[in-house]
C-alpha atoms as a PDB file:
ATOM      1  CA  UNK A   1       0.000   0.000   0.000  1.00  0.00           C
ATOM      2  CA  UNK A   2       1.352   3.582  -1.085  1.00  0.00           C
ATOM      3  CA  UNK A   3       1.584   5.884   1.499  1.00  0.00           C
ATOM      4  CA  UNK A   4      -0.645   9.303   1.755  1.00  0.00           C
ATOM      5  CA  UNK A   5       0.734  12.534   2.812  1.00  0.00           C
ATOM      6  CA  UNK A   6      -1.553  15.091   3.908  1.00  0.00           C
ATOM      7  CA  UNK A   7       0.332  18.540   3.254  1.00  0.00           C
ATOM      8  CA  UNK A   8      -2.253  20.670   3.863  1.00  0.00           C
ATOM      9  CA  UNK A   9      -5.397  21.241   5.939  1.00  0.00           C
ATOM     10  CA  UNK A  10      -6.507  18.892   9.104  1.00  0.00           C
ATOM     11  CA  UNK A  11      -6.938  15.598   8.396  1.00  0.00           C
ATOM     12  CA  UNK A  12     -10.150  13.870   9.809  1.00  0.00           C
ATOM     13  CA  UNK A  13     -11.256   9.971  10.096  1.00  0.00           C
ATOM     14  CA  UNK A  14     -14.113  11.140   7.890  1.00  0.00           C
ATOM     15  CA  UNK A  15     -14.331  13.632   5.333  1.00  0.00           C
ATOM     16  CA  UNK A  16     -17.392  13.611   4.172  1.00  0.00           C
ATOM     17  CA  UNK A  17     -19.261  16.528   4.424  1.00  0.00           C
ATOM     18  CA  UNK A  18     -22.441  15.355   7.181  1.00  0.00           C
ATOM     19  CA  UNK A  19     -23.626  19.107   7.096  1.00  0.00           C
ATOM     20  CA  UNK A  20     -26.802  19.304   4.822  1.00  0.00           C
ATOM     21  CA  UNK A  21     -27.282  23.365   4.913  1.00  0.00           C
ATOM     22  CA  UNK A  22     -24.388  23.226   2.143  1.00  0.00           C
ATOM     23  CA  UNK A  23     -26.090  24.910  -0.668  1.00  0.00           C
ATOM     24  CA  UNK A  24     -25.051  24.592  -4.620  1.00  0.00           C
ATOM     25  CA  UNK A  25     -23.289  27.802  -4.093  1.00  0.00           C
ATOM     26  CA  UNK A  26     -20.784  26.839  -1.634  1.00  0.00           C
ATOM     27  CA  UNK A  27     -20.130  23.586  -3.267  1.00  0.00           C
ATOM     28  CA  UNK A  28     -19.516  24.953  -6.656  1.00  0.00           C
ATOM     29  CA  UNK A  29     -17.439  27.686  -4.888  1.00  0.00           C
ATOM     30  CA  UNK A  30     -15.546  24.711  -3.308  1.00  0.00           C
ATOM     31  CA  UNK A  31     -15.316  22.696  -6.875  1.00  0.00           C
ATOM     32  CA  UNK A  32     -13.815  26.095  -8.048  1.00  0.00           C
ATOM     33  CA  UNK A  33     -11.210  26.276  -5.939  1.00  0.00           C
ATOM     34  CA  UNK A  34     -10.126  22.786  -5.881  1.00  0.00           C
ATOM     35  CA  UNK A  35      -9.603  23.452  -9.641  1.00  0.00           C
ATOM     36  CA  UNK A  36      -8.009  26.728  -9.800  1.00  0.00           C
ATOM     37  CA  UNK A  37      -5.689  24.902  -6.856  1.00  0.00           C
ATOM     38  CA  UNK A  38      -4.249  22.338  -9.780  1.00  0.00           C
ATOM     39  CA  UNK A  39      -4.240  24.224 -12.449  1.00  0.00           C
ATOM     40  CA  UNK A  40      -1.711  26.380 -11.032  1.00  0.00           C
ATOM     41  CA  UNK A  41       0.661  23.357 -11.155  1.00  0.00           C
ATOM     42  CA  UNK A  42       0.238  23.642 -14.728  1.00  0.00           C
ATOM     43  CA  UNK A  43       3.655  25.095 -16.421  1.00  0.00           C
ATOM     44  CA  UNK A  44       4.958  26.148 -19.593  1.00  0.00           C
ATOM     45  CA  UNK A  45       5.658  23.589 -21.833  1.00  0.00           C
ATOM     46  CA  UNK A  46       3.137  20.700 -20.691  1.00  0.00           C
ATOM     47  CA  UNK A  47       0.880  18.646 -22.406  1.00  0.00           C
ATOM     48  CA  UNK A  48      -2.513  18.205 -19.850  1.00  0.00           C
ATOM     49  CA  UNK A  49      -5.024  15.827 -19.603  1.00  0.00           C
ATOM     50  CA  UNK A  50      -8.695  17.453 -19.342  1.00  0.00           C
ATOM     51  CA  UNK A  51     -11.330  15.833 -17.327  1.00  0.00           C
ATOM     52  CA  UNK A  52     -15.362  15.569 -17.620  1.00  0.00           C
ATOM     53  CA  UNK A  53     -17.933  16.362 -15.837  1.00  0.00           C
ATOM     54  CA  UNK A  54     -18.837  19.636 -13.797  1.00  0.00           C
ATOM     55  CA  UNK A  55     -15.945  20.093 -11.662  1.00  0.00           C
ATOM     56  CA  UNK A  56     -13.339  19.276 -14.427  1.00  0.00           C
ATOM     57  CA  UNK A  57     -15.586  21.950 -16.124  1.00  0.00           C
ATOM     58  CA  UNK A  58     -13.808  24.755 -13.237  1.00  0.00           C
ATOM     59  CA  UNK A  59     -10.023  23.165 -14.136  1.00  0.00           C
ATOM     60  CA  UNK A  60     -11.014  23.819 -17.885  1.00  0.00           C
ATOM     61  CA  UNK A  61     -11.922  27.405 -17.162  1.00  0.00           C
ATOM     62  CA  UNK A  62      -8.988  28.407 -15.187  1.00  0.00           C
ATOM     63  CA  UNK A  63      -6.750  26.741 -17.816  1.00  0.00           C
ATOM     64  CA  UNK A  64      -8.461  29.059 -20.333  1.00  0.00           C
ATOM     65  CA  UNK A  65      -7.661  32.159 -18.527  1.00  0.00           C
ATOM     66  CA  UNK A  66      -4.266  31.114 -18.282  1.00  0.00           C
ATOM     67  CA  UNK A  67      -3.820  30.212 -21.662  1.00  0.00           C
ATOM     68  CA  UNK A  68      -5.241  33.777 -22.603  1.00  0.00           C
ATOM     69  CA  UNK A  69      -2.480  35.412 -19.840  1.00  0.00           C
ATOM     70  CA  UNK A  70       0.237  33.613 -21.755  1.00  0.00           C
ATOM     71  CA  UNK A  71       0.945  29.873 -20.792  1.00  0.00           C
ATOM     72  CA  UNK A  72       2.122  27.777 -23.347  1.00  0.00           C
ATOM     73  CA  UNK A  73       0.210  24.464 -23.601  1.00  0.00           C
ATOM     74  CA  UNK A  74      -1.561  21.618 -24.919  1.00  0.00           C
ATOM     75  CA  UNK A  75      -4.562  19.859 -23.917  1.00  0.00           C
ATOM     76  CA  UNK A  76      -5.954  16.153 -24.465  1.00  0.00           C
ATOM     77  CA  UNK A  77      -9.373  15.835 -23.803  1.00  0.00           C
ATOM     78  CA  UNK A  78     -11.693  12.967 -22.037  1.00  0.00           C
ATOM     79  CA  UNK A  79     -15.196  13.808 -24.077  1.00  0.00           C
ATOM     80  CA  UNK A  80     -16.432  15.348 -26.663  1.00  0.00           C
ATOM     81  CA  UNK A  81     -18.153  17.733 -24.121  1.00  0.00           C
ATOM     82  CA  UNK A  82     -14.658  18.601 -22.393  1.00  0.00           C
ATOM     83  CA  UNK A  83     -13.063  19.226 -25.946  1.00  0.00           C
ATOM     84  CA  UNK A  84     -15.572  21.676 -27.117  1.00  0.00           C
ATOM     85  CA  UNK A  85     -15.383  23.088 -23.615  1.00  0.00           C
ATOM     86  CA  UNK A  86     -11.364  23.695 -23.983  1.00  0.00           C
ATOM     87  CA  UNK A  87     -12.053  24.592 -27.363  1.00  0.00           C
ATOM     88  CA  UNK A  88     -14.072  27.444 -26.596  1.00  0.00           C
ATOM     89  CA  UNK A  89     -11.985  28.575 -23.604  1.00  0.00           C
ATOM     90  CA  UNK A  90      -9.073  29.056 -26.476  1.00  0.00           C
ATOM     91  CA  UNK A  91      -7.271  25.681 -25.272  1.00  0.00           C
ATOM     92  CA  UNK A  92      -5.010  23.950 -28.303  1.00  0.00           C
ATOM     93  CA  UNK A  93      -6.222  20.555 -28.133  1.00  0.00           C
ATOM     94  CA  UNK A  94      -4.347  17.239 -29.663  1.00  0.00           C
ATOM     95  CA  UNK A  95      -5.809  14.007 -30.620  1.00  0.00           C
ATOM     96  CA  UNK A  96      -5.599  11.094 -27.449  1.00  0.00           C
ATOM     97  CA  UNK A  97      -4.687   8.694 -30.284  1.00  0.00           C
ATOM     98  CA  UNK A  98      -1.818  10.561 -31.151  1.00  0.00           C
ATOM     99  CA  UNK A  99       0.133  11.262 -27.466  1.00  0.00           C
ATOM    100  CA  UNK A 100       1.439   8.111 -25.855  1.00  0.00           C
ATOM    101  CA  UNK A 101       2.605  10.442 -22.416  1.00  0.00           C
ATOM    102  CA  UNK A 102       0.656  12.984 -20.847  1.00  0.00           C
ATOM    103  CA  UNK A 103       2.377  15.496 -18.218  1.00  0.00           C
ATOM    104  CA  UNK A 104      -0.598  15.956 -15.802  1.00  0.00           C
ATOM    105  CA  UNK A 105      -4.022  15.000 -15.774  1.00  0.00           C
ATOM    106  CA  UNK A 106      -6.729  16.836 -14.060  1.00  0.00           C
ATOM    107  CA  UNK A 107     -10.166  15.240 -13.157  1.00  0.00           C
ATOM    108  CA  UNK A 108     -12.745  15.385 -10.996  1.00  0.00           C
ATOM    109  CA  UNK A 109     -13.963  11.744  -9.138  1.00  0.00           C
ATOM    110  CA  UNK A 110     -17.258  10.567  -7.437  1.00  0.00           C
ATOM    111  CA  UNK A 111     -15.882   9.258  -4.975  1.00  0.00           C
ATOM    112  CA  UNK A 112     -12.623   9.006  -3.358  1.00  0.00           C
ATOM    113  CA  UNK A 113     -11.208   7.424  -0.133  1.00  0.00           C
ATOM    114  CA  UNK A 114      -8.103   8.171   1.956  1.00  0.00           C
ATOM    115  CA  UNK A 115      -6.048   5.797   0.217  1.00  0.00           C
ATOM    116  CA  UNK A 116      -6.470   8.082  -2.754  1.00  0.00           C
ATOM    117  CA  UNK A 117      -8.616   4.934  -4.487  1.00  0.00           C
ATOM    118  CA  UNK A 118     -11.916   6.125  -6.122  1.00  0.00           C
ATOM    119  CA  UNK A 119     -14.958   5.390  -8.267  1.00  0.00           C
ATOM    120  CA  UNK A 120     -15.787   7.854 -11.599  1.00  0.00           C
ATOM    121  CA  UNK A 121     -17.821   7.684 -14.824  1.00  0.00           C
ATOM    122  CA  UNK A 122     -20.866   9.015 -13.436  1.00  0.00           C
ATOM    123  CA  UNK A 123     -19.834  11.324 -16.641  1.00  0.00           C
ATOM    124  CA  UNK A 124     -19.853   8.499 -18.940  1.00  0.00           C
ATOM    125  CA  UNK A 125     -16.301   9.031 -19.613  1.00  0.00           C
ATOM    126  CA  UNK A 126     -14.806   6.366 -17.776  1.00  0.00           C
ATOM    127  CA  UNK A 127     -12.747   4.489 -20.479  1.00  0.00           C
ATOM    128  CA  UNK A 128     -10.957   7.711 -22.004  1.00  0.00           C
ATOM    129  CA  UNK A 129     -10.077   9.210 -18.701  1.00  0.00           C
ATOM    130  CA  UNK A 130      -8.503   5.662 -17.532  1.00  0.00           C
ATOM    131  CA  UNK A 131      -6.058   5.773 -20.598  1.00  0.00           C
ATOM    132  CA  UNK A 132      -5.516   9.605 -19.623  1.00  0.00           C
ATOM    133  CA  UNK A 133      -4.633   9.038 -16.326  1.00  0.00           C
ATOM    134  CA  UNK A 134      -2.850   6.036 -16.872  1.00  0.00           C
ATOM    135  CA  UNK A 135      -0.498   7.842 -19.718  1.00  0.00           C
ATOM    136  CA  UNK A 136      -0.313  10.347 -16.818  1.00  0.00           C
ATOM    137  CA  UNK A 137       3.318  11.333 -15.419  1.00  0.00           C
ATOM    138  CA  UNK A 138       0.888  12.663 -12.698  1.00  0.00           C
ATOM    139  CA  UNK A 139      -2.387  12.940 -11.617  1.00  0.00           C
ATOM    140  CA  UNK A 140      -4.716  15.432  -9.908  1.00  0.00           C
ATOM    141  CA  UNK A 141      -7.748  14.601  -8.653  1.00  0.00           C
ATOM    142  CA  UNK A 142     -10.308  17.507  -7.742  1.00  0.00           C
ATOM    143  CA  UNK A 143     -13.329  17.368  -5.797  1.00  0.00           C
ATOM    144  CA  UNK A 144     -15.678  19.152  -3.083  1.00  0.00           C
ATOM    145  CA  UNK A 145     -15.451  17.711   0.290  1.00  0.00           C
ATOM    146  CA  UNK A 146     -18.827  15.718  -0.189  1.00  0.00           C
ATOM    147  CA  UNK A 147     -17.206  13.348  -2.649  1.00  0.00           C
ATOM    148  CA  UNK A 148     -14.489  12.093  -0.091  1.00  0.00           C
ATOM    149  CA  UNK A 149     -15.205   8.821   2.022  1.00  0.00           C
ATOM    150  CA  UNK A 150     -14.202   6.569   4.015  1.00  0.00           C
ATOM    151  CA  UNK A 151     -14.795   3.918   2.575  1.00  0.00           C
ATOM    152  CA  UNK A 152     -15.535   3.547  -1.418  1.00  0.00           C
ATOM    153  CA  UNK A 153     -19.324   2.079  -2.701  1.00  0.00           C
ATOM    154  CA  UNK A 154     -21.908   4.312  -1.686  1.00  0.00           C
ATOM    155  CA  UNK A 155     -22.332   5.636  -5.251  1.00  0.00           C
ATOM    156  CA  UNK A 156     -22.909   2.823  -8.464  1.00  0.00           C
ATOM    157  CA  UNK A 157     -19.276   1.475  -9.940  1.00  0.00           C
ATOM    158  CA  UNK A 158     -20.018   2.346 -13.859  1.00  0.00           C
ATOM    159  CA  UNK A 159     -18.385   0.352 -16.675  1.00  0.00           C
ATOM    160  CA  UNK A 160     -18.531   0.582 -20.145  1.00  0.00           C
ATOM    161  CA  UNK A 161     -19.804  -2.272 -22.174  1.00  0.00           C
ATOM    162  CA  UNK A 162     -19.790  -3.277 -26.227  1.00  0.00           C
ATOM    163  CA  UNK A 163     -23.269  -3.734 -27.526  1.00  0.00           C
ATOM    164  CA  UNK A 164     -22.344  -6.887 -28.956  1.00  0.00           C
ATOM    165  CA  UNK A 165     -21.556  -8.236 -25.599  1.00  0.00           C
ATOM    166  CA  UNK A 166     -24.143  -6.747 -23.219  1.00  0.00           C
ATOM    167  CA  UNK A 167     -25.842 -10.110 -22.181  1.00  0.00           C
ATOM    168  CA  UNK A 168     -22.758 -11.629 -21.493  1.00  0.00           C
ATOM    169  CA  UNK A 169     -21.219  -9.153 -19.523  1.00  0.00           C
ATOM    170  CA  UNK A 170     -24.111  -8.841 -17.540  1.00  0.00           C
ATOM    171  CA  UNK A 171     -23.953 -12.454 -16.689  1.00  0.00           C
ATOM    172  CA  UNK A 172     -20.823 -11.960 -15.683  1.00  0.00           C
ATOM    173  CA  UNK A 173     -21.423  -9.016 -13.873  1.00  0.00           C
ATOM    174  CA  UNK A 174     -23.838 -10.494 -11.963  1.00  0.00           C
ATOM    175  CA  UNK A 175     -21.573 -13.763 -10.778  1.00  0.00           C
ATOM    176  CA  UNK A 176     -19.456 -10.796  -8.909  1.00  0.00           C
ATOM    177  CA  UNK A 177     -22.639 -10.078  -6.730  1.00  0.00           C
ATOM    178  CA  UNK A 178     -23.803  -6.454  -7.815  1.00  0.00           C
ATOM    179  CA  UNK A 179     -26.765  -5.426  -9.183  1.00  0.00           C
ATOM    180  CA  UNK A 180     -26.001  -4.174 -12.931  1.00  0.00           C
ATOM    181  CA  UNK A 181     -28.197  -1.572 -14.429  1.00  0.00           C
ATOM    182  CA  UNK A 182     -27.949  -0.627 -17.196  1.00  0.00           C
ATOM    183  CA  UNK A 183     -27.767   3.287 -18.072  1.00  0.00           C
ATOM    184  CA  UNK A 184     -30.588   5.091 -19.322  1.00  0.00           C
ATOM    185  CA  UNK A 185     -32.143   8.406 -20.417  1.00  0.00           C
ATOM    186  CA  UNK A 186     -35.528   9.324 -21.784  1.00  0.00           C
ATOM    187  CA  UNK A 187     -35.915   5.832 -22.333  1.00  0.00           C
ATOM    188  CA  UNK A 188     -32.800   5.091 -24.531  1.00  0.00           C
ATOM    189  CA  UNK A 189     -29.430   3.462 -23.597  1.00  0.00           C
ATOM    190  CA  UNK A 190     -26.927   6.046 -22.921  1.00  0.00           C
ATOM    191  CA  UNK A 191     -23.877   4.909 -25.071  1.00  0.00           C
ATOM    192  CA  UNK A 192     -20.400   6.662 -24.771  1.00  0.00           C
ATOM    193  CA  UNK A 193     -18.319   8.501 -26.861  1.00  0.00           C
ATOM    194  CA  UNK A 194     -17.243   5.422 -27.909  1.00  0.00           C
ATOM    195  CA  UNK A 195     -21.033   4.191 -28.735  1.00  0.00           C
ATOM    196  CA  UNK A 196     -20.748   1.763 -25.619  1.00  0.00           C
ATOM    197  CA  UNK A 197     -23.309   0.901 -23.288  1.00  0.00           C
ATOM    198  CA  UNK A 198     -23.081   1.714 -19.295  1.00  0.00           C
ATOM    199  CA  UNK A 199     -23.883  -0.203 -17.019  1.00  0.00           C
ATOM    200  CA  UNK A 200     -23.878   1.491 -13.140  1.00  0.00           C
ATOM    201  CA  UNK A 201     -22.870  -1.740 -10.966  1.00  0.00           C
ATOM    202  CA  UNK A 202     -24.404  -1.617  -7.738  1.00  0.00           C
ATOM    203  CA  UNK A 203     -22.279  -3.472  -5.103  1.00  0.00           C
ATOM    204  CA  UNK A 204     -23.484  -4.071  -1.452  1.00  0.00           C
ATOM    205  CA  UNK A 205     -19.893  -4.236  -0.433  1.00  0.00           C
ATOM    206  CA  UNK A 206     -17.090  -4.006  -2.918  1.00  0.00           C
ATOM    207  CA  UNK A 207     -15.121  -6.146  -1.130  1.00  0.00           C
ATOM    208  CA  UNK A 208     -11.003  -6.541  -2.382  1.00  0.00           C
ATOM    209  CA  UNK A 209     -10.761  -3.691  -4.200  1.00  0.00           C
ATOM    210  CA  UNK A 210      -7.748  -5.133  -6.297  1.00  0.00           C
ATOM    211  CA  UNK A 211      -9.539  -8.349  -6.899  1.00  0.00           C
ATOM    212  CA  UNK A 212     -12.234  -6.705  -8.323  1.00  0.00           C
ATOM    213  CA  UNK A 213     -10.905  -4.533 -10.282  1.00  0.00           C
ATOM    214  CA  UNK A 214      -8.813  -7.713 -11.803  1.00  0.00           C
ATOM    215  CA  UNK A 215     -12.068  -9.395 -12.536  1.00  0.00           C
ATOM    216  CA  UNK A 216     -13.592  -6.822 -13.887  1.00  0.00           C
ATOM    217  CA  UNK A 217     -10.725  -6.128 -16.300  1.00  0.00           C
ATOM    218  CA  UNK A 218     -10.316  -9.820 -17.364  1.00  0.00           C
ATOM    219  CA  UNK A 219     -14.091  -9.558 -18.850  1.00  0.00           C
ATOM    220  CA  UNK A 220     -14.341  -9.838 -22.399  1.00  0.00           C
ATOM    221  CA  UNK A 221     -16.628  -6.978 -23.916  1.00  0.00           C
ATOM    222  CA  UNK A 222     -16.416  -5.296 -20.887  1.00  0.00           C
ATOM    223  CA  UNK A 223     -14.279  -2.231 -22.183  1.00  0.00           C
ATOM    224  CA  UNK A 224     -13.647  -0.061 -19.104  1.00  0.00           C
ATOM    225  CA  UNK A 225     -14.548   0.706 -15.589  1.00  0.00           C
ATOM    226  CA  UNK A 226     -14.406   3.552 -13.071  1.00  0.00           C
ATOM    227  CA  UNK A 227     -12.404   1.731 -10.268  1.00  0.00           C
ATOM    228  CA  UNK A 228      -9.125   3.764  -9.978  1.00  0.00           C
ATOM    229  CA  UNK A 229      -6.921   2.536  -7.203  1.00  0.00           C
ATOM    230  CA  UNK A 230      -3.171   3.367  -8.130  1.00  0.00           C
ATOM    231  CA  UNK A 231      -3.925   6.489 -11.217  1.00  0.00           C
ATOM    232  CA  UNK A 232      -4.064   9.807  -8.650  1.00  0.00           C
ATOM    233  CA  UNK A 233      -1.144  10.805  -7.062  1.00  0.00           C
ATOM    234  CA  UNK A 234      -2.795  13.541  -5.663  1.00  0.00           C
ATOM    235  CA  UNK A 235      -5.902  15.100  -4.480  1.00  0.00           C
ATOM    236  CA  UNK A 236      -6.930  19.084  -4.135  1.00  0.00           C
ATOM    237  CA  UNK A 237     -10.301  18.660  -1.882  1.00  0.00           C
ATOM    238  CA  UNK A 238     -12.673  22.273  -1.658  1.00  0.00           C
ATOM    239  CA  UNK A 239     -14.241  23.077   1.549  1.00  0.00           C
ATOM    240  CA  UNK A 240     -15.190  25.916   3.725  1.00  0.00           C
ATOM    241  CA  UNK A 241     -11.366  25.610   5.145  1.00  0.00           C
ATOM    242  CA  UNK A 242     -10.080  26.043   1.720  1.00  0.00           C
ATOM    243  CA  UNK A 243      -8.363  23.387  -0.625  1.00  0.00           C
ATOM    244  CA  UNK A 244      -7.018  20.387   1.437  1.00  0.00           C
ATOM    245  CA  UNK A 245      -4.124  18.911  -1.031  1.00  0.00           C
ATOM    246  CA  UNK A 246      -3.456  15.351   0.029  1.00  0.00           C
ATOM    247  CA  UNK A 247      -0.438  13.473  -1.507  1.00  0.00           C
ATOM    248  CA  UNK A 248       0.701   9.881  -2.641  1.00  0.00           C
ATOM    249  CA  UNK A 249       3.985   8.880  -2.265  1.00  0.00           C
ATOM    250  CA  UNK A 250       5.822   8.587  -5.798  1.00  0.00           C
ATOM    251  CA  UNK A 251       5.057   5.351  -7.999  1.00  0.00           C
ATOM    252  CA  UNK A 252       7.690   3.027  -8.446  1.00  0.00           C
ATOM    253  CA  UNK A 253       9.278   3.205 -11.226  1.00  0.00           C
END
């Protein structure tokens, strides 16, 4: 297990956020920071990886302003959305299938523990932020208090599917005792940017993380999932104390 340094901020055995009087306000004030917090690590030079989703939305902002103040960089994006985001914030953008190393990533999570494991795709963007983060030199991970636990599982554990091999994956799925459903909106199957399918696993205890996360990659048709135990090397966590920056110890080379 790789060690965490906290290097900022007062560590607590839970930091989740138990205070429901948090409005949307504070918490997107608290997603901004977070952001603003990593994209400052961004320097001249570098080649970043964009997130999805709302919070990644904040790093993607920031990284436009800096852009327009001078920085020289380039971007690789996780979505569609998040490219015509970065586009339209005046961020040069390459193509993910033609960079084999990225300098720093920068994405939001669902969830995340203390270990610096956690669960994303709520987005939908699972598959192309795993191969981001894990062409990564490093990785930030930015998030409101609220999405830090204890203990990963409260939220669904997405994973993207082929259409060809739903059924089967779903058996399979099932033989690792969750409850997979599968991702829908106005009646239709949500597919990725990929045109996958999602399903949102539903787990009642996720048990060895490692395990899992080796069974669910040994699948076949089962082309990505949200479990990321050993891709963030760091974390920049909002809250009404400021941005908490948490830190894993290097990865071996």
């Amino acid at each position: 297990m790789q060690g965490i340094a906290q290097l900022s901020g007062k560590a607590t055995d839970d930091m989740s956020d138990p205070d429901p009087s948090n409005d949307a306000r504070s918490v997107a004030g608290w997603k901004r920071a977070a952001a603003e917090a990593a994209v400052a690590d961004v320097a001249d030079g570098m080649t970043v990886g964009l997130g999805t989703g709302s919070t990644a939305a904040f790093a993607i902002e920031a990284l436009g302003r800096r852009v327009r103040e001078g920085l020289d960089c380039r971007a690789v994006a996780t979505s569609n959305r998040t490219a015509d985001l970065a586009s339209k914030a005046g961020i040069a953008l390459l193509s993910l299938g033609d960079v084999a190393e990225i300098d720093l990533a920068i994405d939001g999570v669902d969830e995340i523990d203390p270990e610096l494991r956690a669960i994303k795709g709520a987005g939908g963007a699972m598959l192309r932020e795993k191969i981001v983060a894990s062409a990564a030199r490093r990785m930030i991970a930015i998030a409101d208090r609220s999405k830090a636990v204890n203990r990963l599982g409260a939220r669904a554990l997405p994973v993207e599917v082929l259409p060809l091999a739903r059924a089967f994956v779903e058996s399979r799925l099932m033989t690792l005792r969750c409850d997979p459903i599968l991702r829908r909106a106005e009646g239709q199957a949500v597919l990725t940017d990929q045109g996958n399918l999602i399903f949102d696993c539903h787990f009642a205890d996720l048990g060895d993380l490692p395990a899992l996360d080796a069974h669910l990659s040994a699948i076949p048709g089962l082309a990505g999932h949200g479990l990321f135990l050993t891709e963030i090397d760091a974390l920049y966590l909002g809250g009404p104390q400021g941005v908490i920056r948490s830190e894993r110890q290097p990865r071996p080379d």
